[in-house]
Protein backbone atom coordinates (compact mmCIF):
# COMPACT_ATOMS: atom_id res chain seq x y z
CA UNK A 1 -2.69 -7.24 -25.83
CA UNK A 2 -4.39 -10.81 -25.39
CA UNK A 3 -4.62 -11.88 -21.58
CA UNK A 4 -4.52 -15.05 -20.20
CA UNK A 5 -4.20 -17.12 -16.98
CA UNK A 6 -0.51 -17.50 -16.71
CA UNK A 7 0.63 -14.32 -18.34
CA UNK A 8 3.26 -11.98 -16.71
CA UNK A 9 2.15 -8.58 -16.31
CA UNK A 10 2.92 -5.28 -14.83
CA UNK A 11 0.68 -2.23 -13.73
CA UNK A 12 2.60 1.03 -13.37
CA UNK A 13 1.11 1.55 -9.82
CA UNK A 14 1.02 -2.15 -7.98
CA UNK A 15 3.89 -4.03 -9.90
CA UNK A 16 4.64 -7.00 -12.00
CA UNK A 17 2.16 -9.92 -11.46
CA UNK A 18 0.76 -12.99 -12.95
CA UNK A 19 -2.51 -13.35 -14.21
CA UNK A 20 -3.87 -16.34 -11.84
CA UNK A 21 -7.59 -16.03 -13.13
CA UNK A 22 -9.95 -14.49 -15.52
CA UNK A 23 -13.04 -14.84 -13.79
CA UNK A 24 -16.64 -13.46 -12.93
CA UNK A 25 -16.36 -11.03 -9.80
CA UNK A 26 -18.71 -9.15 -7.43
CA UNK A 27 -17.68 -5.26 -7.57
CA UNK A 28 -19.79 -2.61 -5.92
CA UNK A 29 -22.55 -5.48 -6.06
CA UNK A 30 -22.61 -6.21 -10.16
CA UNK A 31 -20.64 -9.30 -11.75
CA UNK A 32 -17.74 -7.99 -13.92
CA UNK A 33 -15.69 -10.20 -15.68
CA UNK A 34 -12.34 -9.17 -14.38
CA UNK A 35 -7.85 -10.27 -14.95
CA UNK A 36 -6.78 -11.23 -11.18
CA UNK A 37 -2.96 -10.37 -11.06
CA UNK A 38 -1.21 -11.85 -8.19
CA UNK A 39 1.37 -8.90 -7.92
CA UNK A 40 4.99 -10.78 -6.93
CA UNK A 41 6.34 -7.92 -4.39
CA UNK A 42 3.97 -7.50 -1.44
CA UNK A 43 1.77 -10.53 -2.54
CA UNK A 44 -1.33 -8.34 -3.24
CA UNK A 45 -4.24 -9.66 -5.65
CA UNK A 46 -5.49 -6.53 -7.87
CA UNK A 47 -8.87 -7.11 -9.66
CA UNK A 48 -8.82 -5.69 -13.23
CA UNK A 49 -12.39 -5.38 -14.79
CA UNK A 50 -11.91 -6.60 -18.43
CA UNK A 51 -13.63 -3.89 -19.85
CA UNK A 52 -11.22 -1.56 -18.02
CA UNK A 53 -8.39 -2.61 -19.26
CA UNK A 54 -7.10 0.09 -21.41
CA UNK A 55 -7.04 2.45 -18.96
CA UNK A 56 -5.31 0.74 -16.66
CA UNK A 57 -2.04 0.53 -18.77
CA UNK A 58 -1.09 -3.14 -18.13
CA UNK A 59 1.40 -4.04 -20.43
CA UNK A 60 3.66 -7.01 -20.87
CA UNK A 61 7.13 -7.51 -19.25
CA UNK A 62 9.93 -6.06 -20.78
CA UNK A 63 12.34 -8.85 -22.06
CA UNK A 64 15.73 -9.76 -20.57
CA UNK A 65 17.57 -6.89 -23.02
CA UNK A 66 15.11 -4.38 -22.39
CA UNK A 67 15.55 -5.57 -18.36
CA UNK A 68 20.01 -5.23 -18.26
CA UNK A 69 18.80 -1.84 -20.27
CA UNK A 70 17.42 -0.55 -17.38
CA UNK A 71 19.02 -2.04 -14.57
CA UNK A 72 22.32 -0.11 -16.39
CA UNK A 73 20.74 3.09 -15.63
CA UNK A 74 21.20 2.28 -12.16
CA UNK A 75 24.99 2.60 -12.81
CA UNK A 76 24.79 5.91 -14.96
CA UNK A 77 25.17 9.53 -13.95
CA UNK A 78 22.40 10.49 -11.56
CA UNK A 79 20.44 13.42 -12.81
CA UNK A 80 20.19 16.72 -11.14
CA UNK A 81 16.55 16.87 -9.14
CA UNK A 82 14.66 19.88 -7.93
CA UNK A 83 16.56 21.43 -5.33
CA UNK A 84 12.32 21.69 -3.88
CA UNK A 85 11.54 18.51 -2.25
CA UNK A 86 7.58 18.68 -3.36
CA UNK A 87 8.91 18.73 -6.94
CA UNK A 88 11.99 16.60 -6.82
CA UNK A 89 9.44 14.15 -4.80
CA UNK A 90 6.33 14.41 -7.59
CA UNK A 91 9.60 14.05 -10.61
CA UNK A 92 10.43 11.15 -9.00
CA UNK A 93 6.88 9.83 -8.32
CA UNK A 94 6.37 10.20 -12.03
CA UNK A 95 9.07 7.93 -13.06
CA UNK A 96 8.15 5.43 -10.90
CA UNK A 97 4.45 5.21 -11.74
CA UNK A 98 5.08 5.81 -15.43
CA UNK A 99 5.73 1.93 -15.11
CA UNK A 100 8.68 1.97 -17.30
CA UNK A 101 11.96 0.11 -15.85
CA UNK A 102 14.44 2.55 -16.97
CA UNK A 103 12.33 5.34 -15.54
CA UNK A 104 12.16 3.57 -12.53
CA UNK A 105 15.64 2.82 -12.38
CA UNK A 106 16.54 6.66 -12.98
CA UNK A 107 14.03 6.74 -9.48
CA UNK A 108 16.10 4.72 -7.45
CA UNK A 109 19.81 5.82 -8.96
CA UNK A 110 18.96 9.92 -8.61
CA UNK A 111 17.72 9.36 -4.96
CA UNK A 112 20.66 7.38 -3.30
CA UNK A 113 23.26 9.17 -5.36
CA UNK A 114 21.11 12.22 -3.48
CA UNK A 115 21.40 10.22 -0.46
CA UNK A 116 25.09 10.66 -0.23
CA UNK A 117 25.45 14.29 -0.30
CA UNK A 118 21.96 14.88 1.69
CA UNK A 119 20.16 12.72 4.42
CA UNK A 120 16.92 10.90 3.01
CA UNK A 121 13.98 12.08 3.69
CA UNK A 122 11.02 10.07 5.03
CA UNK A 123 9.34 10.97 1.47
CA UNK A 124 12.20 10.14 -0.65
CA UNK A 125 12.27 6.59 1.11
CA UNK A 126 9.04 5.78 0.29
CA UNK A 127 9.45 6.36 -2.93
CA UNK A 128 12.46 4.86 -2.77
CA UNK A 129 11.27 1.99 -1.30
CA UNK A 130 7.83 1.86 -4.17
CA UNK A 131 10.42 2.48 -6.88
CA UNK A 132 12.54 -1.13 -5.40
CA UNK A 133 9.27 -2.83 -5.25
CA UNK A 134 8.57 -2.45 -8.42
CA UNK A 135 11.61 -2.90 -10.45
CA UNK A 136 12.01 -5.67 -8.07
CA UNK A 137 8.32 -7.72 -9.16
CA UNK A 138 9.58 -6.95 -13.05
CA UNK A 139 13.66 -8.30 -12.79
CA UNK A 140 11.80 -11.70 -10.67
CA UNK A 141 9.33 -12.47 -13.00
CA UNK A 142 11.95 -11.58 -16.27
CA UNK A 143 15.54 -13.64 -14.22
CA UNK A 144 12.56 -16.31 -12.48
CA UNK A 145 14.20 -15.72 -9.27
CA UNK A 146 12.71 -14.28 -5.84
CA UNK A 147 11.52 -11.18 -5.22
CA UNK A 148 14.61 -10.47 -2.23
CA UNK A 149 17.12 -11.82 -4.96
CA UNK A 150 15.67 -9.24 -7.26
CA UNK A 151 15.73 -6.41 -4.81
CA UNK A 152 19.61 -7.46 -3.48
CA UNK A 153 20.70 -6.85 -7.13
CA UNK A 154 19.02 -3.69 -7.55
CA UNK A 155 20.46 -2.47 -4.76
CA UNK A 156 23.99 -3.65 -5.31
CA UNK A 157 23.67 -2.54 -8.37
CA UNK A 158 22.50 1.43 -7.63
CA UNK A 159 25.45 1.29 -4.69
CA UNK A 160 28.33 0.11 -7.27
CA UNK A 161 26.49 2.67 -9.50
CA UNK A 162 26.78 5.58 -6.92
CA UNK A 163 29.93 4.01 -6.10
CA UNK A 164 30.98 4.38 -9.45
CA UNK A 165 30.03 7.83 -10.02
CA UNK A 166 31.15 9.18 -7.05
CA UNK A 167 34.87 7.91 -7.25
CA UNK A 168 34.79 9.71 -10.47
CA UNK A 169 33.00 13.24 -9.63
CA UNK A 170 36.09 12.99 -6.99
CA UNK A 171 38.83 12.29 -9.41
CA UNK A 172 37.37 15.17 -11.53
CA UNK A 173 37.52 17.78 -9.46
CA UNK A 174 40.88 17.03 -8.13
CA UNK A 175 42.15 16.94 -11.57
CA UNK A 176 40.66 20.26 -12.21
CA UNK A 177 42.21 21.38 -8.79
CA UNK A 178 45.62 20.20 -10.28
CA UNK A 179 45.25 22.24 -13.43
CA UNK A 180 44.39 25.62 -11.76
């Protein structure tokens, strides 16, 4: 992938960004040319040494298909998580630092549908809070709208979602009632 001053990236750990600069920087006291990324959630520069930029998995964002892709997952049927909170925590870590929206999405639908059932744990809301942040830099930079307007429809969207799904885990079981 070609960089360039302007561009809109993401990295799977700080966010979507724009490239502001490609510039000579001092790190650890040597010059290394390096890709400033203004990251849009948090408003954090991160400093990305040209040569390593392979490793640190920038890619493009996804395009406005590939974005309503993912922010559908929010409304789909949460998955089942490790009953062990280091686990279910480190599954959902994974998805949200793989980088990928849907994954990410999965992140934030699994734990509020889990928040319904269970209180949240001060764990799960960091991650669920990450997880927002990032989907959040992405669907700004992809709808050009704010960073709170991206995070209001994520999170209307995972509550109709939940919403969704709950209303009909309800109406299944008391059809199955019925039948019995």
């Amino acid at each position: 992938m070609k960089y360039c001053v302007d561009g809109k990236v993401v990295d799977p750990i700080h966010g979507a960004g724009v490239i502001t600069e490609i510039s000579n920087q001092r790190i650890s006291g040597e010059m290394h040319e390096c890709v400033v990324i203004e990251i849009v959630v948090g408003k954090k520069r991160v400093l990305v040494p040209t040569e390593n930029l392979d490793e640190a998995e920038l890619r493009p964002v996804v395009s406005r298909s590939e974005l309503e892709e993912a922010l559908n997952e929010l409304s789909c049927k949460p998955d089942e998580l490790p009953k062990d909170w280091r686990r279910r925590i480190e599954k959902l870590k994974e998805r949200v630092h793989s980088g990928e929206p849907k994954e990410v999405a999965k992140a934030i639908r699994d734990i509020i549908a889990r928040s319904i059932l269970n209180k949240m744990n001060p764990s799960e809301k960091r991650v669920l809070n990450e997880a927002v942040n990032v989907l959040a830099g992405e669907v700004a930079l992809v709808k050009n709208i704010s960073s709170e307007s991206a995070k209001e429809i994520i999170k209307k969207s995972a509550r109709l979602g939940v919403q969704k799904n709950v209303k009909k885990s309800s109406e299944g079981k008391s059809k199955a009632g019925k039948s019995s």
